[in-house]
Structure formats: C-alpha cells, structure tokens
N, C-alpha and C. Protein backbone atom coordinates (compact mmCIF):
# COMPACT_ATOMS: atom_id res chain seq x y z
N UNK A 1 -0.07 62.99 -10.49
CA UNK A 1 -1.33 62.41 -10.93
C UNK A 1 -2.44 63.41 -10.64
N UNK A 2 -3.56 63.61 -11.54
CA UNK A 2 -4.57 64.57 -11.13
C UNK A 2 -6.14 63.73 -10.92
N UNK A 3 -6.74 64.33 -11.40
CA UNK A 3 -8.16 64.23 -11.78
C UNK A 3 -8.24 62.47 -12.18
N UNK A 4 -8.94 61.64 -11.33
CA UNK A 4 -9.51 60.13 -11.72
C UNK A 4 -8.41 58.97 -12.13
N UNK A 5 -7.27 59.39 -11.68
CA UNK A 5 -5.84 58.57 -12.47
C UNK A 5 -5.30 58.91 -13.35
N UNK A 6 -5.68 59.75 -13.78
CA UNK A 6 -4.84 60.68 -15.34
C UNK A 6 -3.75 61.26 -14.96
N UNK A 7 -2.56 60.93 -15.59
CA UNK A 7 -1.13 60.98 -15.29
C UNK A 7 -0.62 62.90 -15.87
N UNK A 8 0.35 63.20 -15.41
CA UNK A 8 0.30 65.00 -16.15
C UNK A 8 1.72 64.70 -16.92
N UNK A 9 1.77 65.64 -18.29
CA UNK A 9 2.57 65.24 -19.20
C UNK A 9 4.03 65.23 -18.59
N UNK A 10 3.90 66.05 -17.03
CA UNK A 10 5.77 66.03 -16.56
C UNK A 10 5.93 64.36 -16.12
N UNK A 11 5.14 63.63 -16.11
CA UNK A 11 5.07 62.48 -15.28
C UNK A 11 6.17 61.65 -16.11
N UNK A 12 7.20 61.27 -15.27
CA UNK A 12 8.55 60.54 -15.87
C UNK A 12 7.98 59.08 -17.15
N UNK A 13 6.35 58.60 -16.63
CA UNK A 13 6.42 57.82 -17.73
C UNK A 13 6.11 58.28 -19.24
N UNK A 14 5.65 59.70 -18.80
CA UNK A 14 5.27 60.01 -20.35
C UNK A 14 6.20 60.36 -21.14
N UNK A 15 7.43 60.57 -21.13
CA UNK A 15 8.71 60.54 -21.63
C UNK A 15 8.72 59.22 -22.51
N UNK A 16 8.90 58.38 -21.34
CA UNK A 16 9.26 56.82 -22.08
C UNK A 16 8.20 56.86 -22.86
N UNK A 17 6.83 56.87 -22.99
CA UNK A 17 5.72 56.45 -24.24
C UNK A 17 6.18 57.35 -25.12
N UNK A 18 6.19 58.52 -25.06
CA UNK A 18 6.20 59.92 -26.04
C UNK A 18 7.52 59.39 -27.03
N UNK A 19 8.68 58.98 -26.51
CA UNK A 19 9.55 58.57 -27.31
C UNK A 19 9.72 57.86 -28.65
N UNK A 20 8.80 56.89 -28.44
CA UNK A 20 8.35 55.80 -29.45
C UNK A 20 7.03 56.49 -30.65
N UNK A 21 6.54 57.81 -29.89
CA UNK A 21 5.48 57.66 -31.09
C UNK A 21 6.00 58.42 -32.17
N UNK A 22 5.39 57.46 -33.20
CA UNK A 22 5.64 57.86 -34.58
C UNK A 22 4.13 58.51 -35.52
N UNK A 23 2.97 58.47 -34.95
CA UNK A 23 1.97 58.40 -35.05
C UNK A 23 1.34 59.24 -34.40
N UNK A 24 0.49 60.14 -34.53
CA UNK A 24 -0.39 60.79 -33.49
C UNK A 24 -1.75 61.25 -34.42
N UNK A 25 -2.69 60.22 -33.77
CA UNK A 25 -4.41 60.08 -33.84
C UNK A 25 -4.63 61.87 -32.70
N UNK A 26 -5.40 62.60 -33.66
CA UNK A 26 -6.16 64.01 -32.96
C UNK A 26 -7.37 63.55 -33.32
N UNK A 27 -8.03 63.76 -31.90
CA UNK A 27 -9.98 63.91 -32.07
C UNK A 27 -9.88 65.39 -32.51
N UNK A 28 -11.04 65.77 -33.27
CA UNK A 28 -11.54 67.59 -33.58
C UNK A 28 -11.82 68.23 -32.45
N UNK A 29 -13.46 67.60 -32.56
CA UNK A 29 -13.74 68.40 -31.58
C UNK A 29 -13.76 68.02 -30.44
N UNK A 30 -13.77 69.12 -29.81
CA UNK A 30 -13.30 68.85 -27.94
C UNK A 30 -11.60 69.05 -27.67
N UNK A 31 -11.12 69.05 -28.92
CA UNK A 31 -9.81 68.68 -28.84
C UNK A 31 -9.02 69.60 -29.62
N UNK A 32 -9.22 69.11 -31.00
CA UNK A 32 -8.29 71.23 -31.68
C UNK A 32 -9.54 72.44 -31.56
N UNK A 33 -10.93 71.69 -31.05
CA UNK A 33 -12.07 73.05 -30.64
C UNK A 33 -11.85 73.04 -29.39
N UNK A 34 -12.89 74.26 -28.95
CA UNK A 34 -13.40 74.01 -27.67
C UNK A 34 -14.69 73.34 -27.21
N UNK A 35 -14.63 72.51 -28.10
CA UNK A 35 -16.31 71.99 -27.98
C UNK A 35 -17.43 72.82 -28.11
N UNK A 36 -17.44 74.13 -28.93
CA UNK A 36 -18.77 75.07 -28.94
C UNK A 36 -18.74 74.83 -30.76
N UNK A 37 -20.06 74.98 -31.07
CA UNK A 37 -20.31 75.18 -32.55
C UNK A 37 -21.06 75.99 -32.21
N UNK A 38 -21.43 77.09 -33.48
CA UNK A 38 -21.70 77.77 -33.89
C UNK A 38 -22.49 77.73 -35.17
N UNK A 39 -23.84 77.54 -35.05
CA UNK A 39 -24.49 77.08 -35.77
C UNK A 39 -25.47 78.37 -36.63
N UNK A 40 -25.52 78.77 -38.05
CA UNK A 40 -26.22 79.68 -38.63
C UNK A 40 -27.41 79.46 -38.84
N UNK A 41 -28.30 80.24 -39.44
CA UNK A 41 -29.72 80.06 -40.07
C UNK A 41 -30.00 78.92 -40.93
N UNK A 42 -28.73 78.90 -41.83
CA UNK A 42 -28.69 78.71 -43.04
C UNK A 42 -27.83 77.04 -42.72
N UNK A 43 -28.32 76.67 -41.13
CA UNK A 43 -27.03 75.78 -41.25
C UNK A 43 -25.90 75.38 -41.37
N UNK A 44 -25.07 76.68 -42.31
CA UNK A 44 -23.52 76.25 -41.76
C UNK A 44 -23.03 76.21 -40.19
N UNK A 45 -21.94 75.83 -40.08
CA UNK A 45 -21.53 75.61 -38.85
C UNK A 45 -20.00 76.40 -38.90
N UNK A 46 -19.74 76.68 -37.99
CA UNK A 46 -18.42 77.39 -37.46
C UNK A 46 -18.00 76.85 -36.13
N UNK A 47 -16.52 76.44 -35.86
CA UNK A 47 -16.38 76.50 -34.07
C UNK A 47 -14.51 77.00 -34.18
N UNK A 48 -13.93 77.08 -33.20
CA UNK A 48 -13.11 78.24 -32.81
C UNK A 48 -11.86 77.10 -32.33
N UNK A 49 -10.95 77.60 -33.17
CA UNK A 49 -9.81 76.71 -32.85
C UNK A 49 -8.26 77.58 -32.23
N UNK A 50 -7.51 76.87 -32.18
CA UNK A 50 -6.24 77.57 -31.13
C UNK A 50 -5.50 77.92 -32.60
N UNK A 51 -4.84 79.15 -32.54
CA UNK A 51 -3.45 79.15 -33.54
C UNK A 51 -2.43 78.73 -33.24
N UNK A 52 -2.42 78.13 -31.84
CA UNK A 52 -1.01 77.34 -30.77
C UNK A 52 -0.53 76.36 -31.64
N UNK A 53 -1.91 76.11 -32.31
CA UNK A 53 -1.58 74.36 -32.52
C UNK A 53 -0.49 74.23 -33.96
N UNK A 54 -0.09 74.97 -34.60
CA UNK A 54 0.29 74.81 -36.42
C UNK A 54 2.06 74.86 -36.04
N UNK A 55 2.14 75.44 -35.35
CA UNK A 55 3.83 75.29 -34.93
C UNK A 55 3.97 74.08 -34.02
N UNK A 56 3.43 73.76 -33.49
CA UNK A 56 3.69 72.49 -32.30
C UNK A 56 3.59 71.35 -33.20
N UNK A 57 1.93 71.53 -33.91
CA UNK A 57 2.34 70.16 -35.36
C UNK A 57 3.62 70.37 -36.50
N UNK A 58 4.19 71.56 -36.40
CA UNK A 58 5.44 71.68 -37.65
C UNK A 58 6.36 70.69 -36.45
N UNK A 59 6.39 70.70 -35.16
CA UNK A 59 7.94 70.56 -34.52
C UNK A 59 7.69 69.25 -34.66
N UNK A 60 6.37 68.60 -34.12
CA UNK A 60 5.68 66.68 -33.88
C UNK A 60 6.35 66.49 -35.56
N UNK A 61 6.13 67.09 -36.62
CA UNK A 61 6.40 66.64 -37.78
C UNK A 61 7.82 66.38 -37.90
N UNK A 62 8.74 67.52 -37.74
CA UNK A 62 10.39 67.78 -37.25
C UNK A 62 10.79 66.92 -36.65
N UNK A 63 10.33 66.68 -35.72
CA UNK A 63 10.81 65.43 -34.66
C UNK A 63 10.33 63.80 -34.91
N UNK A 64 9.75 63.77 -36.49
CA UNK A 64 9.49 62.10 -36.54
C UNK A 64 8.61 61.90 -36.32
N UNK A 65 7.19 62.15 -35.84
CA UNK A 65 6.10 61.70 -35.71
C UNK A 65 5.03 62.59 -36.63
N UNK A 66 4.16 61.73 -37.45
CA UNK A 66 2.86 62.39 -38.12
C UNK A 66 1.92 62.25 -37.73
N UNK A 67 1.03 63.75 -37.43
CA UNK A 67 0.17 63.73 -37.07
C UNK A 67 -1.20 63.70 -38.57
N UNK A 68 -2.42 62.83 -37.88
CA UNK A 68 -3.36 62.71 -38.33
C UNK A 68 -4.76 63.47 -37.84
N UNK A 69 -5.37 63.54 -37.98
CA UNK A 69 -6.96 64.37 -37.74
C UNK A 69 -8.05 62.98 -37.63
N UNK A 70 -8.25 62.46 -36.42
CA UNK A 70 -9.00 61.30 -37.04
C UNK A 70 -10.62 61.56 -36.30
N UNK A 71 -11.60 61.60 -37.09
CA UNK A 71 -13.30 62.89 -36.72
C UNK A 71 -13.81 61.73 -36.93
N UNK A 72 -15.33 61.84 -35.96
CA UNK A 72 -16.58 60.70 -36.38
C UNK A 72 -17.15 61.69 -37.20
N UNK A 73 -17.00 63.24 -37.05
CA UNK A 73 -17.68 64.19 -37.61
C UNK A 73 -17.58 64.15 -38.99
N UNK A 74 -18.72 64.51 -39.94
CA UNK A 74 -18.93 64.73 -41.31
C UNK A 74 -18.71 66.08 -41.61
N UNK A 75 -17.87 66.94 -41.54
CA UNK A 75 -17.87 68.34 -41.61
C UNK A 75 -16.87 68.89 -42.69
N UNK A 76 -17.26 70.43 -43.17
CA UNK A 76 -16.11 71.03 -44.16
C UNK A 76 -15.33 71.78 -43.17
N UNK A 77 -15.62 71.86 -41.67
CA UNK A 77 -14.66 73.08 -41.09
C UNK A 77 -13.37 71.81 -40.74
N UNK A 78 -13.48 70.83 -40.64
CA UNK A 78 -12.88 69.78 -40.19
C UNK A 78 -11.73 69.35 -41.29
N UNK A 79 -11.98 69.09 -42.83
CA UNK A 79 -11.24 69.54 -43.37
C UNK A 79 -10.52 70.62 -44.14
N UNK A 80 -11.27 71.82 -43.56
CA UNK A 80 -10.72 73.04 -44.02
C UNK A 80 -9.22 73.48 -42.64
N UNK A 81 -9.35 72.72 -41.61
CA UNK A 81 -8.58 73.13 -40.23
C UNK A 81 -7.28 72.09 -41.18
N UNK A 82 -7.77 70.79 -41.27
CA UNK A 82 -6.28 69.86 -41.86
C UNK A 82 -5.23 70.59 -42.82
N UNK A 83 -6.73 71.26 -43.97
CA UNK A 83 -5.98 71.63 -45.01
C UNK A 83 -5.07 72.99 -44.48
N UNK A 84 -5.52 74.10 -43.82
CA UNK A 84 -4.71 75.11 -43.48
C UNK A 84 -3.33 75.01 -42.48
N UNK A 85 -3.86 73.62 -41.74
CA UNK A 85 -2.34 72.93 -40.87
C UNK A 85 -1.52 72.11 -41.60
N UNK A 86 -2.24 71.81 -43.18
CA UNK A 86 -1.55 70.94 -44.59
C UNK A 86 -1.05 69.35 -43.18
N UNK A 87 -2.11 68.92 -42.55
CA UNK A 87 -2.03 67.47 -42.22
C UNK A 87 -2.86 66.74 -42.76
N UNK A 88 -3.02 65.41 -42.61
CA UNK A 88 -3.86 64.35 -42.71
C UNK A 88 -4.97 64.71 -42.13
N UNK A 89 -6.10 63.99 -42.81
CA UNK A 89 -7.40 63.91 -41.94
C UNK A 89 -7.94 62.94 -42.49
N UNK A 90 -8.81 62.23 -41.58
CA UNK A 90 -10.04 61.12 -41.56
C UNK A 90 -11.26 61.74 -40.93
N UNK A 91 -12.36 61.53 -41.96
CA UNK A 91 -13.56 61.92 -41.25
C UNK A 91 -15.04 60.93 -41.73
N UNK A 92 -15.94 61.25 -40.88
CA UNK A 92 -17.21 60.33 -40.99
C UNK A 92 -16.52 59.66 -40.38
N UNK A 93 -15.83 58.94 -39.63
CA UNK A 93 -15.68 57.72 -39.10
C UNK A 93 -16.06 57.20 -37.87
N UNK A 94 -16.65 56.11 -38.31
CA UNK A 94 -17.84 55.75 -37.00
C UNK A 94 -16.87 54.45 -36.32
N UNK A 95 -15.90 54.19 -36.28
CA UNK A 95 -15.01 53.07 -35.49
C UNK A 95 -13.48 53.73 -35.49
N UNK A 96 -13.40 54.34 -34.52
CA UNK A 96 -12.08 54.80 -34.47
C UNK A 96 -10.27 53.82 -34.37
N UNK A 97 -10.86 52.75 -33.52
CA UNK A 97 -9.55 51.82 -33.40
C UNK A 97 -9.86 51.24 -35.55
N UNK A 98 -10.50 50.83 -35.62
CA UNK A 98 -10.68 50.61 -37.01
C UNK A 98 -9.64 51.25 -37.98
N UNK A 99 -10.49 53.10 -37.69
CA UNK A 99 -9.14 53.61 -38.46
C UNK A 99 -8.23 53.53 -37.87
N UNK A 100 -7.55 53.69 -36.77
CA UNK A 100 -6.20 53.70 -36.78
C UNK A 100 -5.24 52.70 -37.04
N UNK A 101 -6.24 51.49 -36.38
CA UNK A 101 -5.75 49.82 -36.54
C UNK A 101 -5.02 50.58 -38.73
N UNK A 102 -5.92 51.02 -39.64
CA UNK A 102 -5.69 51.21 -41.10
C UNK A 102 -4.40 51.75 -41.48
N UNK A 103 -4.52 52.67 -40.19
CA UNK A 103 -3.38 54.17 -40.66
C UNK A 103 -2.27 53.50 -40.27
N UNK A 104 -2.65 52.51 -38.93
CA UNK A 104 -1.04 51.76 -39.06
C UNK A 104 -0.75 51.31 -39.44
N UNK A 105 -1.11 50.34 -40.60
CA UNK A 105 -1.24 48.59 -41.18
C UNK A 105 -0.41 49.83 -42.63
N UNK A 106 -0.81 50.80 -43.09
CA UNK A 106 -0.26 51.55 -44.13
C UNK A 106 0.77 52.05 -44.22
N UNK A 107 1.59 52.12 -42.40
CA UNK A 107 2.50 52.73 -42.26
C UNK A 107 3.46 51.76 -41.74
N UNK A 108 3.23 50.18 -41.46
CA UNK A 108 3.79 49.18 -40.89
C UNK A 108 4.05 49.37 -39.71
N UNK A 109 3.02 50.38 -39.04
CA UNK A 109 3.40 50.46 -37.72
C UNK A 109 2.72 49.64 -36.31
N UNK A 110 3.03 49.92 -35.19
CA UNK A 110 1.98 48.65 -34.40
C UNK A 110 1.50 49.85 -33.37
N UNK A 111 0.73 49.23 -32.59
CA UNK A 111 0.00 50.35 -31.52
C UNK A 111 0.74 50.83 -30.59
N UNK A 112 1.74 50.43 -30.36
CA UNK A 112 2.68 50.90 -29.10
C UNK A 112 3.38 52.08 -29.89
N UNK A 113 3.72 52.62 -31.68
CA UNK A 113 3.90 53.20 -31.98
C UNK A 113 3.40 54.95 -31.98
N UNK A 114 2.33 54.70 -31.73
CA UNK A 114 1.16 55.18 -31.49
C UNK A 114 0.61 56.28 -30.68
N UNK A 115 -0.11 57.80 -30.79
CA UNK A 115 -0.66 58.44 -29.57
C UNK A 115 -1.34 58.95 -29.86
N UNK A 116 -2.44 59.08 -29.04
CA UNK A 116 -4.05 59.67 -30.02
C UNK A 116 -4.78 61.06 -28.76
N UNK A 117 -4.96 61.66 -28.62
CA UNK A 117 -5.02 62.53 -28.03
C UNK A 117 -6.60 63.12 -28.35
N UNK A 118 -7.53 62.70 -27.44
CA UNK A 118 -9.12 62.97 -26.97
C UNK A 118 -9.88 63.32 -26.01
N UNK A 119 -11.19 63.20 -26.07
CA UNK A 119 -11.67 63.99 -25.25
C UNK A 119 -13.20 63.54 -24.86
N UNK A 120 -13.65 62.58 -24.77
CA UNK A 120 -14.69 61.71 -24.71
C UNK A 120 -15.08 60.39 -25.12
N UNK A 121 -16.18 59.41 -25.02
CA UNK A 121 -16.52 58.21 -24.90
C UNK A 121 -16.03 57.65 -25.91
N UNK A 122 -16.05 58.50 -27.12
CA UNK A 122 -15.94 57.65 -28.74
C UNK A 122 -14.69 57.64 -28.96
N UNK A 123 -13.51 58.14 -27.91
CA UNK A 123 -12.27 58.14 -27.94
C UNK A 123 -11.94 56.89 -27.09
N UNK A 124 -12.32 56.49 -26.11
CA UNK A 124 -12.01 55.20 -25.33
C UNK A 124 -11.25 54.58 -25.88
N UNK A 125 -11.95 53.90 -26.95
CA UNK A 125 -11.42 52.15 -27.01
C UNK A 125 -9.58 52.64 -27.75
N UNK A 126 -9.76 53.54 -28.45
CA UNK A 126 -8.51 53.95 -29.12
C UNK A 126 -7.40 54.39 -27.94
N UNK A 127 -7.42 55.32 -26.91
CA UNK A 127 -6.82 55.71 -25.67
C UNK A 127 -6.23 54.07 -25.07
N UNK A 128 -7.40 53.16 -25.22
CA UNK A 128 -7.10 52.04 -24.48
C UNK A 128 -5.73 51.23 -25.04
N UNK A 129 -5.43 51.82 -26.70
CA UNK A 129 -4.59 50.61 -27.09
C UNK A 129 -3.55 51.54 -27.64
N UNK A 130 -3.79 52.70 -27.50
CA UNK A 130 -1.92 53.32 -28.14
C UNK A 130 -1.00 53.26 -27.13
N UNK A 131 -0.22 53.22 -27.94
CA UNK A 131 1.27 53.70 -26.77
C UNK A 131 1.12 54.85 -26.11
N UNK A 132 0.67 55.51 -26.63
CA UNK A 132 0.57 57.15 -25.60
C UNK A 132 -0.98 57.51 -25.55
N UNK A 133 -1.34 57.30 -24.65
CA UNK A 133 -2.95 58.17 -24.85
C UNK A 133 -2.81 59.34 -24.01
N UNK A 134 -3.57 60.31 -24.37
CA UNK A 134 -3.80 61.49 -23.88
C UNK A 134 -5.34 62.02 -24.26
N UNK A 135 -5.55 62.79 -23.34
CA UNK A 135 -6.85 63.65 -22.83
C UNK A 135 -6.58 64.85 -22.75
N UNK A 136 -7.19 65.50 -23.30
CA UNK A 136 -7.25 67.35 -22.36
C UNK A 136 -7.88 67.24 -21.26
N UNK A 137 -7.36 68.95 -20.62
CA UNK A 137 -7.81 69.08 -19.57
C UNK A 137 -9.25 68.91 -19.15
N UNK A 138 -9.89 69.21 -20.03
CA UNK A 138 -11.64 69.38 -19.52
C UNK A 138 -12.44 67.96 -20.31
N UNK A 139 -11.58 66.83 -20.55
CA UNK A 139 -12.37 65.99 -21.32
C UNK A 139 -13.41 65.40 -20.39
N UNK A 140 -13.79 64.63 -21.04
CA UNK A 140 -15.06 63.97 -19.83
C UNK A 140 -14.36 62.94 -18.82
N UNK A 141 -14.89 62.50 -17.47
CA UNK A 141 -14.42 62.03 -16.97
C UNK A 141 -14.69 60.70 -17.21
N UNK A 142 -14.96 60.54 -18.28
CA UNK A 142 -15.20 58.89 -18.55
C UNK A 142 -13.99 58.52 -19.10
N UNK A 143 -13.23 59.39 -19.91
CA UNK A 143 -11.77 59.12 -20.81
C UNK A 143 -10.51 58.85 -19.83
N UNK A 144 -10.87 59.47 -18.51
CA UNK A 144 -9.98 59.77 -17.75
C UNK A 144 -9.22 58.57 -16.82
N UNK A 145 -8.82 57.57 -17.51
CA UNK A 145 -8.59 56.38 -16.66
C UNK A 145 -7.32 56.11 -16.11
N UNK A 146 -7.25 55.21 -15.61
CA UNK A 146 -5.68 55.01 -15.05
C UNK A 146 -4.60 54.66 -16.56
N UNK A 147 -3.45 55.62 -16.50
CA UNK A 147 -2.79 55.07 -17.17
C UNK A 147 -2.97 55.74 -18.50
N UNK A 148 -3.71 57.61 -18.73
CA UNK A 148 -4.08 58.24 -19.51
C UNK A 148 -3.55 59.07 -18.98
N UNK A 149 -2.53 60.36 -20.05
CA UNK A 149 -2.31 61.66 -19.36
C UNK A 149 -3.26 62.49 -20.24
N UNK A 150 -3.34 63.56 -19.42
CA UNK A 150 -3.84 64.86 -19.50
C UNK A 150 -2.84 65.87 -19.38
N UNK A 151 -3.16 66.66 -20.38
CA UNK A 151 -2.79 67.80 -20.67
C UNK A 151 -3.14 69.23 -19.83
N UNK A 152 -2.35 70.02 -19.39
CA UNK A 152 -3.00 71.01 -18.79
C UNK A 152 -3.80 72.17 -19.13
N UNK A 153 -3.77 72.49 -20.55
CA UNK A 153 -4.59 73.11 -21.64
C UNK A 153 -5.65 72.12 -21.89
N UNK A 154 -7.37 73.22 -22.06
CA UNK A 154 -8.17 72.38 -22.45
C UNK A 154 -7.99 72.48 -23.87
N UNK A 155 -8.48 72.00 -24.39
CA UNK A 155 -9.09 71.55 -25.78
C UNK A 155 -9.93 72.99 -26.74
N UNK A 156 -9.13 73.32 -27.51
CA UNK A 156 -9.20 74.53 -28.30
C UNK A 156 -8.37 75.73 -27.58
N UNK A 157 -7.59 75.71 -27.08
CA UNK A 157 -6.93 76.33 -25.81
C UNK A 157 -5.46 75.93 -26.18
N UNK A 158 -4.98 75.21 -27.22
CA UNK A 158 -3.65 74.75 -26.96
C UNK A 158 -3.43 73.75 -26.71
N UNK A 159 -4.11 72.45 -26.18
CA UNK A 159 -3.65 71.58 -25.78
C UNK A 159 -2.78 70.41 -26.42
N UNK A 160 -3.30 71.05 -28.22
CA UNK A 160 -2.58 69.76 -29.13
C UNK A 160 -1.50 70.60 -29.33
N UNK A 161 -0.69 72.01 -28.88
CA UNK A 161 0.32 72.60 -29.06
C UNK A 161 0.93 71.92 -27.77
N UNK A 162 0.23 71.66 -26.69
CA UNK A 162 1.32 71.61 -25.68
C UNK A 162 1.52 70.16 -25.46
N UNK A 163 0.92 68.72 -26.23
CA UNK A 163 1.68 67.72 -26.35
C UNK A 163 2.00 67.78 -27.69
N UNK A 164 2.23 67.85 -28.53
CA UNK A 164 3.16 68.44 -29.81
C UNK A 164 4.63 68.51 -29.10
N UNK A 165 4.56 69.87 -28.59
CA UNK A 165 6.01 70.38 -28.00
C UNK A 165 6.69 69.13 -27.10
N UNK A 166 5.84 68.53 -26.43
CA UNK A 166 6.15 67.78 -25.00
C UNK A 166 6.55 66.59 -25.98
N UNK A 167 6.02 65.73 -27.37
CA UNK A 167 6.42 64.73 -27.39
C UNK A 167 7.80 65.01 -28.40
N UNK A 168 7.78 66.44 -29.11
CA UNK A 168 8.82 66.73 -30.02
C UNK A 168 9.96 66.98 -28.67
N UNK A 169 10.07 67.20 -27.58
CA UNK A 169 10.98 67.96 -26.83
C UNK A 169 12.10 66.40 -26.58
N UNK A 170 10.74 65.37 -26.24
CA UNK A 170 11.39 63.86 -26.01
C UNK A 170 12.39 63.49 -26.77
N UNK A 171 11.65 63.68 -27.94
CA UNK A 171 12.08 62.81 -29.18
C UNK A 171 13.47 63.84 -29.42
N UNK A 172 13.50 64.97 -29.16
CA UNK A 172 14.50 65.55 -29.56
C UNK A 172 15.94 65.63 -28.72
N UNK A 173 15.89 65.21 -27.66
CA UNK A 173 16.82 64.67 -26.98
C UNK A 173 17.39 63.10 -27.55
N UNK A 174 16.52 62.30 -28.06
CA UNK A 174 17.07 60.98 -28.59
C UNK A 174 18.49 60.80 -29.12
C-alpha cells in the first residue's frame, strides 16, 4: 500500500479486478499527458505524450479488453492521440460516470466489468464504481482513496503502458 490507501498494481487484489475488465475508461490529461500544455500565440495548444503507451494498448486490446479515451476536454490534440493509437474516444464530456454508465449499456456490460484509470477530482465518482480503478503516480491526492491502485509511472511517463501490460499479463494467464 502507498500514498493515502492507494493499493500498488503488484497488490494480489489487483489481479482478481484486472481479470474481469473488459473495458478500460483513460482520462487525457494528467494521464496519457503529463499535465503541461503548451499553449501558442495563435492559441493552438500542444502537450507531450508517452510512446510507451501504443503497444501496451495493442496487448489490453490482444488480451480482451477495449480501451476508450474518455476527456471533459474539447480538444483536436485529444483526438488526434486516439486517432494515431486508432482507439475510441469521448470528448467534451462534462459527466463522466454518465459516459461510461453509455459505453457500457452499448456493450451490455456492468461496472464491475470495468477500469478507468485517472488522475483528479472529475475522475472520482467514476474510480468510485468500476471494477478496477486506478490512478497514476502523481495524481492528486484527492483520487487517492482506499481501495484505488496506483501506478508507479506518472502520467505521460508510461503509466497507461504499465497498467495495459499489468491487466493484459492477468488476463493472459486465464
């Protein structure tokens, strides 16, 4: 156990959750970023993502579970990252259990199916009801509750490569 009750992905229960998901909810930023933008004159925006992450989502895919992109953010770098990892994405979205409560009801799936992997307040209520929640390393300590793992990579750093691998490694023993 580390930091505020947040469980670490070797922790024997994250096996048992990781098994079942079929589903995996990604926050953007904070999470495939490092939380920095990069903002121009002209207003575009830029921020800096891991190349860790496009093989760890091929194996999560390999191993039975689809991953989604689910953003409150309104952005083109947001779906320009989906389109070059060729995943799903949801964006503008201002109620996150909302969407996912959608993405499952489409896929007949239920929340225990489920793992959403974030990095602050607007991630809560969703962390609160999947089967697997996860945090990066540097998320805020408000996400960080009992009964949430963390990842040991922060966020733009790898961290959606290194539960990728961790829940494909589960599933691949099945």
């Amino acid at each position: 156990m580390n930091a505020k009750g947040c469980l670490s992905l070797d922790d024997p229960r994250f096996a048992e959750r990781a098994a079942g998901v079929r589903l995996l909810g990604i926050d953007f930023d904070g999470v495939m970023t490092d939380n920095s933008v990069y903002v121009f004159e002209d207003g575009r925006e830029a921020v800096r993502c891991s190349r860790l992450e496009g093989y760890g989502l091929r194996r999560l895919i390999a191993a039975g579970a689809e991953p989604v992109i689910v953003s409150t953010e309104a952005n083109g770098v947001v779906a320009a990252r989906a389109r070059k990892l060729n995943i799903a994405c949801i964006q503008d979205v201002p109620d996150k259990v909302a969407a996912m409560e959608a993405l499952l009801r489409e896929r007949a799936l239920h929340w225990r199916d489920a793992g959403f992997i974030g990095n602050d307040v607007n991630d809560l209520a969703v962390l609160q009801r999947v089967g697997l929640p996860v945090v990066v390393a540097d998320a805020h300590e408000c996400v960080c509750i009992d009964g949430v793992f963390r990842t040991a990579r922060r966020g733009g750093e790898g961290a959606v490569r290194e539960l990728c691998d961790a829940i494909a490694a589960v599933k691949e023993t099945q």
